[in-house]
N, C-alpha and C. Protein backbone atom coordinates (compact mmCIF):
# COMPACT_ATOMS: atom_id res chain seq x y z
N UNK A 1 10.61 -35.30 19.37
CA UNK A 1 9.67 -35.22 18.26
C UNK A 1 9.91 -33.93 17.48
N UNK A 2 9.86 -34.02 16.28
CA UNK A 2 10.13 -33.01 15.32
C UNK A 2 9.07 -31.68 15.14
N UNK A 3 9.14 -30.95 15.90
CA UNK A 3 7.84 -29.74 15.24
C UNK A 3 8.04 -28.77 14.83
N UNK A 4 7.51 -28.29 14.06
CA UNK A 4 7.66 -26.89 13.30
C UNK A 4 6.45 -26.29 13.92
N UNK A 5 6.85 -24.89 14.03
CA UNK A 5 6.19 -23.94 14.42
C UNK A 5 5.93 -22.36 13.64
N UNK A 6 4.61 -21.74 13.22
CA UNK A 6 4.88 -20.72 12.08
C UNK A 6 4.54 -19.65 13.20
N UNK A 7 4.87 -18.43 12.66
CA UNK A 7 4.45 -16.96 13.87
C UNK A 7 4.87 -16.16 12.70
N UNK A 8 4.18 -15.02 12.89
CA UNK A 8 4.42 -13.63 12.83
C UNK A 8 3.26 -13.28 11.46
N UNK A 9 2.09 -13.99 11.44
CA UNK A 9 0.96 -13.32 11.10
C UNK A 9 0.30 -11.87 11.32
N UNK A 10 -0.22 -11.95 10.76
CA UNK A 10 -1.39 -10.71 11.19
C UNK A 10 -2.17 -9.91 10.21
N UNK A 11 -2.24 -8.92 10.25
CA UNK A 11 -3.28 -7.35 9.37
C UNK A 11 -2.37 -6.69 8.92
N UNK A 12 -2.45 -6.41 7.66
CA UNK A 12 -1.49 -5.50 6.75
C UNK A 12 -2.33 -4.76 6.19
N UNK A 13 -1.84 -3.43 5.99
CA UNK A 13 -2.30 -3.08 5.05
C UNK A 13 -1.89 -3.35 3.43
N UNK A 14 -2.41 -3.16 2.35
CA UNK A 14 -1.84 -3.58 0.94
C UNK A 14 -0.89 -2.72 0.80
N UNK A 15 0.46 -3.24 0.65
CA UNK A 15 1.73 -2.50 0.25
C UNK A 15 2.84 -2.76 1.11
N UNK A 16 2.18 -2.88 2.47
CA UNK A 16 2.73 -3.29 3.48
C UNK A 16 3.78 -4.84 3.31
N UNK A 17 4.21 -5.03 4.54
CA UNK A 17 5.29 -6.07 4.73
C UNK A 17 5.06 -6.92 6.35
N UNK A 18 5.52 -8.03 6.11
CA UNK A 18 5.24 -9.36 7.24
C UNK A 18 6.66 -9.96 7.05
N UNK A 19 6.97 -10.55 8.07
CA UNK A 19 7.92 -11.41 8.26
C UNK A 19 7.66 -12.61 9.40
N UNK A 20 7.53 -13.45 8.32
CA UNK A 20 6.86 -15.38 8.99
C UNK A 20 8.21 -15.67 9.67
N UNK A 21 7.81 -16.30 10.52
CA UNK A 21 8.88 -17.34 11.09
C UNK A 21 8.68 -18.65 11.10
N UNK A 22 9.46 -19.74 10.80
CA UNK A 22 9.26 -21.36 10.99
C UNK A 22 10.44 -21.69 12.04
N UNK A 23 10.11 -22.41 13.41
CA UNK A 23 11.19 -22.17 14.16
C UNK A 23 10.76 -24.00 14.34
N UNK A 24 11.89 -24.33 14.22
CA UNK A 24 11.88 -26.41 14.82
C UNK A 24 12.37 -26.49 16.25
N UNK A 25 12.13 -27.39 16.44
CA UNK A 25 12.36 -28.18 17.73
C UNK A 25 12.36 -29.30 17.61
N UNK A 26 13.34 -30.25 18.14
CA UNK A 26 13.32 -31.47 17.93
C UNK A 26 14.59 -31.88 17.13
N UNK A 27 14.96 -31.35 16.24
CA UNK A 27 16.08 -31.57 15.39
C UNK A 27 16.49 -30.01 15.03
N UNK A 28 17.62 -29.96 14.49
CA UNK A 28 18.16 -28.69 13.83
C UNK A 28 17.81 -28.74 12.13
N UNK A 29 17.25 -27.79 11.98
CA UNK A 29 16.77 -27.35 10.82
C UNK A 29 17.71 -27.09 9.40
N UNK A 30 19.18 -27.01 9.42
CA UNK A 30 20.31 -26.48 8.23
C UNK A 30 20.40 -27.35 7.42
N UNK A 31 19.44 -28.64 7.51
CA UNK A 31 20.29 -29.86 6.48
C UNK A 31 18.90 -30.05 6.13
N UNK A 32 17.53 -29.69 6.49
CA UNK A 32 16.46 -29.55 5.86
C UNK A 32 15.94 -28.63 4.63
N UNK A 33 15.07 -28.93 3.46
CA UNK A 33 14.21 -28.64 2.68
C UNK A 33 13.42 -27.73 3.68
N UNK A 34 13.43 -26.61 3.58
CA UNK A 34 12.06 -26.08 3.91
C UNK A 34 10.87 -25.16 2.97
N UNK A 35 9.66 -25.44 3.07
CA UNK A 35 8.86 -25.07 2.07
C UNK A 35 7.91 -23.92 2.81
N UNK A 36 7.61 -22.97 2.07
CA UNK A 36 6.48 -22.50 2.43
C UNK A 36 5.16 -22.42 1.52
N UNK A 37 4.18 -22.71 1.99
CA UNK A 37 2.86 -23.00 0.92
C UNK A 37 1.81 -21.78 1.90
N UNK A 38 0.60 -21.61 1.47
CA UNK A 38 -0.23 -20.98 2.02
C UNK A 38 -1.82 -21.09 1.27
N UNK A 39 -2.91 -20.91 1.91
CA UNK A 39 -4.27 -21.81 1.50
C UNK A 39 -5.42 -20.48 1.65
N UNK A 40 -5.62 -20.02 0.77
CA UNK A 40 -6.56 -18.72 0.67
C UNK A 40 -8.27 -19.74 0.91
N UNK A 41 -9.04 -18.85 1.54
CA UNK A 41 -10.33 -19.64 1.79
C UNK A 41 -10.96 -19.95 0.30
N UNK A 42 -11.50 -21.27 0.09
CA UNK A 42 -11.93 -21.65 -0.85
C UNK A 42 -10.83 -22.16 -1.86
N UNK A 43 -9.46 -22.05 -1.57
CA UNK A 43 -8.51 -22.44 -2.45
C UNK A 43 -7.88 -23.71 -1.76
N UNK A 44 -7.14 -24.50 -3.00
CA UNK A 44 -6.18 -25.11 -2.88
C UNK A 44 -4.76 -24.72 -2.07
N UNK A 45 -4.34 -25.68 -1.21
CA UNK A 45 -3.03 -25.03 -0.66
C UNK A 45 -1.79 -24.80 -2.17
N UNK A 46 -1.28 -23.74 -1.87
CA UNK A 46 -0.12 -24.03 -2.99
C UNK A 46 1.56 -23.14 -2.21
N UNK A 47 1.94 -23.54 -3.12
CA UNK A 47 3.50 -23.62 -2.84
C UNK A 47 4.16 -22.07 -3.16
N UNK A 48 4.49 -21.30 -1.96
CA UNK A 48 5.10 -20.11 -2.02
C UNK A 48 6.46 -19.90 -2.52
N UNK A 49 7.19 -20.82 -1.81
CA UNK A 49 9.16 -20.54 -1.51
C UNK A 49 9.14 -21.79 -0.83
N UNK A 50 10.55 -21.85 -1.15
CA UNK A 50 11.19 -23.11 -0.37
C UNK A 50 13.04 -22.72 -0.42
N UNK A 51 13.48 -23.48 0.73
CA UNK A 51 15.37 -23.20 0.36
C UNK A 51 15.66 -24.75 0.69
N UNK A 52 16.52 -24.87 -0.34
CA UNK A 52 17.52 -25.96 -0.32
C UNK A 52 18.40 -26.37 1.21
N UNK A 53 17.92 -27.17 1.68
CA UNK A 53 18.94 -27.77 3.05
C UNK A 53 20.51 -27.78 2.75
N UNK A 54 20.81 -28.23 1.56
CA UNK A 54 22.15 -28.75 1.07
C UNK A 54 23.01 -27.25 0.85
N UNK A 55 22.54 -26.29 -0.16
CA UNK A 55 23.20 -25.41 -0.77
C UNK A 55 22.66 -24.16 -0.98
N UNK A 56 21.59 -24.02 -0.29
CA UNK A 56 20.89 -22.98 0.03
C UNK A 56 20.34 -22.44 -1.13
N UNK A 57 19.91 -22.76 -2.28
CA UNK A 57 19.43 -22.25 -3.59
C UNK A 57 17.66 -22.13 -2.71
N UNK A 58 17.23 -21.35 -3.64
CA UNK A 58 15.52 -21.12 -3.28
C UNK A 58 14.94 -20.84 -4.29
N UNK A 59 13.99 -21.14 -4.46
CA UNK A 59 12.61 -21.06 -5.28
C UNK A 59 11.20 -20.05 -4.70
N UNK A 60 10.63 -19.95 -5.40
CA UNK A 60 9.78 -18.97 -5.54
C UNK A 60 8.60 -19.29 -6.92
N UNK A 61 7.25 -18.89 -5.75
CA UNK A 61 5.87 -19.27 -6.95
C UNK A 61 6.19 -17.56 -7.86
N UNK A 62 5.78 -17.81 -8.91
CA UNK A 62 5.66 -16.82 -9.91
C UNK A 62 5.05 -15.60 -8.92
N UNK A 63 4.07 -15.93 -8.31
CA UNK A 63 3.03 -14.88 -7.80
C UNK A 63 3.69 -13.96 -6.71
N UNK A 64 5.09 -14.80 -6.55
CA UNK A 64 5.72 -13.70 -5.23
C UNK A 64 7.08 -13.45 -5.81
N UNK A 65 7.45 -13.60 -6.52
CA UNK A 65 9.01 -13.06 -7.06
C UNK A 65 8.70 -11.96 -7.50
N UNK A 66 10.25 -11.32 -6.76
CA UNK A 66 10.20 -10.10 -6.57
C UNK A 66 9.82 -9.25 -5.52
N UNK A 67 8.95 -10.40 -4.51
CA UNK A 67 8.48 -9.44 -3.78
C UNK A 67 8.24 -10.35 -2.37
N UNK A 68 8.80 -11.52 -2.42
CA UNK A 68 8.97 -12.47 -1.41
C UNK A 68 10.63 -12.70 -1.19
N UNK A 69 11.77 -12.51 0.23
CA UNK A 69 12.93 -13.48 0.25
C UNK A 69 12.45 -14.55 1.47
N UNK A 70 13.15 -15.68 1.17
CA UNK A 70 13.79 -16.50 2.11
C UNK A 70 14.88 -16.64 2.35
N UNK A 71 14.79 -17.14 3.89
CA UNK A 71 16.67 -17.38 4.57
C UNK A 71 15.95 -17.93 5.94
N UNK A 72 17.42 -18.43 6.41
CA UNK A 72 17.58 -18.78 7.32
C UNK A 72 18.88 -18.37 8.58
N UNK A 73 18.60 -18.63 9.73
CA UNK A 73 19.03 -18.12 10.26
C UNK A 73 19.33 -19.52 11.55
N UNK A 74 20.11 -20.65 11.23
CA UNK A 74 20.61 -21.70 11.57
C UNK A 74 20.79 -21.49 13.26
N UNK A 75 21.42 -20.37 13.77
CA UNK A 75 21.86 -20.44 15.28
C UNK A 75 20.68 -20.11 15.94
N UNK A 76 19.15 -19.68 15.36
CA UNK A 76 17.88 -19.59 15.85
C UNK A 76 17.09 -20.83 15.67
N UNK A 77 17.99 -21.85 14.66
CA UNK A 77 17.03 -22.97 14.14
C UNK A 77 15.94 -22.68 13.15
N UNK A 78 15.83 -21.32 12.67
CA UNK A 78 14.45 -21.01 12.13
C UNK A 78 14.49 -20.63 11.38
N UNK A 79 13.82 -20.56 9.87
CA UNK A 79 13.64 -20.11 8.29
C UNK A 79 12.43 -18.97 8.20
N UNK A 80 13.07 -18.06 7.94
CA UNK A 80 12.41 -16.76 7.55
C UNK A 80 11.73 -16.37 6.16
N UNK A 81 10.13 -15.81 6.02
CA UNK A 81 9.73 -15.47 4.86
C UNK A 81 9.25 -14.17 5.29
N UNK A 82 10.25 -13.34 4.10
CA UNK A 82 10.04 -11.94 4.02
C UNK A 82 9.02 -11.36 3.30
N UNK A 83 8.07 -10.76 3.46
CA UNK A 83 7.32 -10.12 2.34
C UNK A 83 6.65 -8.85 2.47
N UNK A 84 6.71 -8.60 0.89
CA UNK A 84 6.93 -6.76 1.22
C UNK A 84 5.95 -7.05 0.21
N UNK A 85 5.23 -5.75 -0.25
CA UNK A 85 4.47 -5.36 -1.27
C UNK A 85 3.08 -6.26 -1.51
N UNK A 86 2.46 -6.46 -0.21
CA UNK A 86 1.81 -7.42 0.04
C UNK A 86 0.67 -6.92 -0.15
N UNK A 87 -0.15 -7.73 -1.34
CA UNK A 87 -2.03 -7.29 -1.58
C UNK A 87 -3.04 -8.30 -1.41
N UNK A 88 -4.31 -7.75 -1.41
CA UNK A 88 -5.25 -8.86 -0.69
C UNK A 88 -4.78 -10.38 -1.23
N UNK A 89 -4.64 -10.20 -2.31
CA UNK A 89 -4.41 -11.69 -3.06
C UNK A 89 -3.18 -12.66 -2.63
N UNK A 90 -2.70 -11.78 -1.19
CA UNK A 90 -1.83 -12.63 -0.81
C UNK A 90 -2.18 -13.04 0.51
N UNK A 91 -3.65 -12.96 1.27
CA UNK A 91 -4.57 -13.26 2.40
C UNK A 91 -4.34 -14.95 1.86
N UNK A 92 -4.15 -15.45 3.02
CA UNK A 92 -4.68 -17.19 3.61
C UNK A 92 -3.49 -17.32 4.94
N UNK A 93 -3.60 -18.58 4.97
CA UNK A 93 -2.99 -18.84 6.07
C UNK A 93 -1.66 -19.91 5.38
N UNK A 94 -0.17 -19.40 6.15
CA UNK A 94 0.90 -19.66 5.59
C UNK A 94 1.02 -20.94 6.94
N UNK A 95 1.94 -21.81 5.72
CA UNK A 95 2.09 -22.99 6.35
C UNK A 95 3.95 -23.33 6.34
N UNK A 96 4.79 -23.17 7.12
CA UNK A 96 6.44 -23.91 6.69
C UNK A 96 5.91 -25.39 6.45
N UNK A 97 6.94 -26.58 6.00
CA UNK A 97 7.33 -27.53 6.43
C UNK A 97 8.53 -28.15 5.50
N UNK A 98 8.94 -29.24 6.16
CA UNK A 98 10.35 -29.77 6.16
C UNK A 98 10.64 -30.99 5.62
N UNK A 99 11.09 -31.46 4.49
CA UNK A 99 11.86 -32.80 4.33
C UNK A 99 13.42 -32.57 4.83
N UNK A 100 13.64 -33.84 4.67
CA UNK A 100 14.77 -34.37 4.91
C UNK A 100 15.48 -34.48 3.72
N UNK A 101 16.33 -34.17 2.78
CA UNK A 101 16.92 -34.87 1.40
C UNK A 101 18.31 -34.10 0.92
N UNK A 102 19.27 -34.70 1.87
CA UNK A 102 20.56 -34.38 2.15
C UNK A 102 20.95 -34.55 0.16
N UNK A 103 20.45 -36.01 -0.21
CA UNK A 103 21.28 -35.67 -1.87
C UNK A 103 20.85 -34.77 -2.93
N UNK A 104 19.63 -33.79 -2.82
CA UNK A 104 19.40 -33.20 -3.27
C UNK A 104 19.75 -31.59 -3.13
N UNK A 105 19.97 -30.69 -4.44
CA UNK A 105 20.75 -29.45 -4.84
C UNK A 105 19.59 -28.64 -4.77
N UNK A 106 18.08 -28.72 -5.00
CA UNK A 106 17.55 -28.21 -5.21
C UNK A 106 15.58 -28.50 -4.77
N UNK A 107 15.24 -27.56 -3.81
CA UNK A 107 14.03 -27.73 -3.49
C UNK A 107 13.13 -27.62 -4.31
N UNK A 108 11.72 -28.37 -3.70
CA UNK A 108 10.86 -27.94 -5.03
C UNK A 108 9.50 -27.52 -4.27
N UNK A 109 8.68 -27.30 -4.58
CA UNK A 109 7.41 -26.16 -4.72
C UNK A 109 6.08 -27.48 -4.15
N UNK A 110 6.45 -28.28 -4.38
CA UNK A 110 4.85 -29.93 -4.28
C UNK A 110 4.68 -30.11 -3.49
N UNK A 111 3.39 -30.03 -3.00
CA UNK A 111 3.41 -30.60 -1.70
C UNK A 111 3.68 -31.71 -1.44
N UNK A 112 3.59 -32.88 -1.77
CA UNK A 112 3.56 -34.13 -1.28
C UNK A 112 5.20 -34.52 -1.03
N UNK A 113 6.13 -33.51 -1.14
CA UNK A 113 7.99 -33.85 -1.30
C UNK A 113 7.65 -33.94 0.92
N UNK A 114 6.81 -32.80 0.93
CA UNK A 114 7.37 -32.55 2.58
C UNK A 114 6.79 -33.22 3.19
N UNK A 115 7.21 -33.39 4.74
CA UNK A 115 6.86 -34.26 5.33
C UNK A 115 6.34 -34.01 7.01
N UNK A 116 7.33 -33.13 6.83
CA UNK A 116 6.81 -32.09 8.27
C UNK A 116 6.23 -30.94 7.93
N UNK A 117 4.79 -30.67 8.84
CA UNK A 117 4.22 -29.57 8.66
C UNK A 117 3.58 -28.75 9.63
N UNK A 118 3.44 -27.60 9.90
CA UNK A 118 3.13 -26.55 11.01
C UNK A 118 1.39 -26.57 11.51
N UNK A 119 1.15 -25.75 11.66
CA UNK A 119 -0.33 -25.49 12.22
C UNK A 119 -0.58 -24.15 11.18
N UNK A 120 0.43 -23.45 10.87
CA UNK A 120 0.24 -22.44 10.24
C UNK A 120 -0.27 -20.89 10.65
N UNK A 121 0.05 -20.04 10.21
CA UNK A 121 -0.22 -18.21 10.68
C UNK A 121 -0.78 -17.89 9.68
N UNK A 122 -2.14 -16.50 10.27
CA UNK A 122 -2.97 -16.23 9.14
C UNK A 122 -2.33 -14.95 8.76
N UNK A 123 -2.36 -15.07 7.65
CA UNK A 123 -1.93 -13.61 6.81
C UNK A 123 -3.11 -12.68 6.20
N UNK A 124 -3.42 -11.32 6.49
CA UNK A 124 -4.50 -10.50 5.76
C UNK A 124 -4.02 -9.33 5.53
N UNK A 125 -4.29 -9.35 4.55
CA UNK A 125 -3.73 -8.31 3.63
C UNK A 125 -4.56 -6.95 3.29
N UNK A 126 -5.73 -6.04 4.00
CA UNK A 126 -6.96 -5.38 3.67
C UNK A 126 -6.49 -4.35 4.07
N UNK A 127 -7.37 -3.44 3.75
CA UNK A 127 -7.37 -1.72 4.03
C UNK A 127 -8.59 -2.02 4.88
């Protein structure tokens, strides 16, 4: 069975830096879409980053470029979100998940593309 798993939450201070992990089991992760979204209380989930399974291109919400990378790291199975310069407005809880879509060049940001999804890690961002 396919699961994704998120880690490396916690308490930041604003300015500070986190590094998420999405680690699978079940299948190998290099030929997957992976997305990251995250759901502030009272908000809509929305769409952080994602990397291309095929060719490794990545995307990024307006609200974190510049100050969010993704990658992966295939011989761990697991997709990494870096983030530095981190302020309250970036508090909720981060979610990976995974399609499948070997003919596609380029990931996208929607939720409804993915298909596998985590339990998710809380992120807080406060002084």
């Amino acid at each position: 069975q396919f699961q994704l798993v998120e880690s490396g939450g916690g308490l930041v201070q604003p300015g500070g830096s986190l590094r998420l992990s999405c680690a699978a089991s079940g299948s190998t992760l290099d030929r997957y879409d992976i997305g990251w979204f995250r759901q502030a209380p009272g908000k809509e989930r929305e769409g952080v980053s994602c990397i291309n399974g095929r060719g490794g291109s990545t995307n990024f919400a307006d609200s974190v470029k510049g100050r969010f990378t993704i990658f992966r790291d295939n011989a761990k199975n697991t997709v990494y979100l870096q983030m530095n310069s981190l302020n309250p407005e970036d508090t909720a809880v981060y979610y990976c998940a995974a399609v499948y879509r070997p003919l596609f060049r380029q990931c996208e940001l929607r939720l409804s593309v993915y298909r596998y999804w985590g339990q998710g890690t809380l992120v807080t961002a406060s002084s």
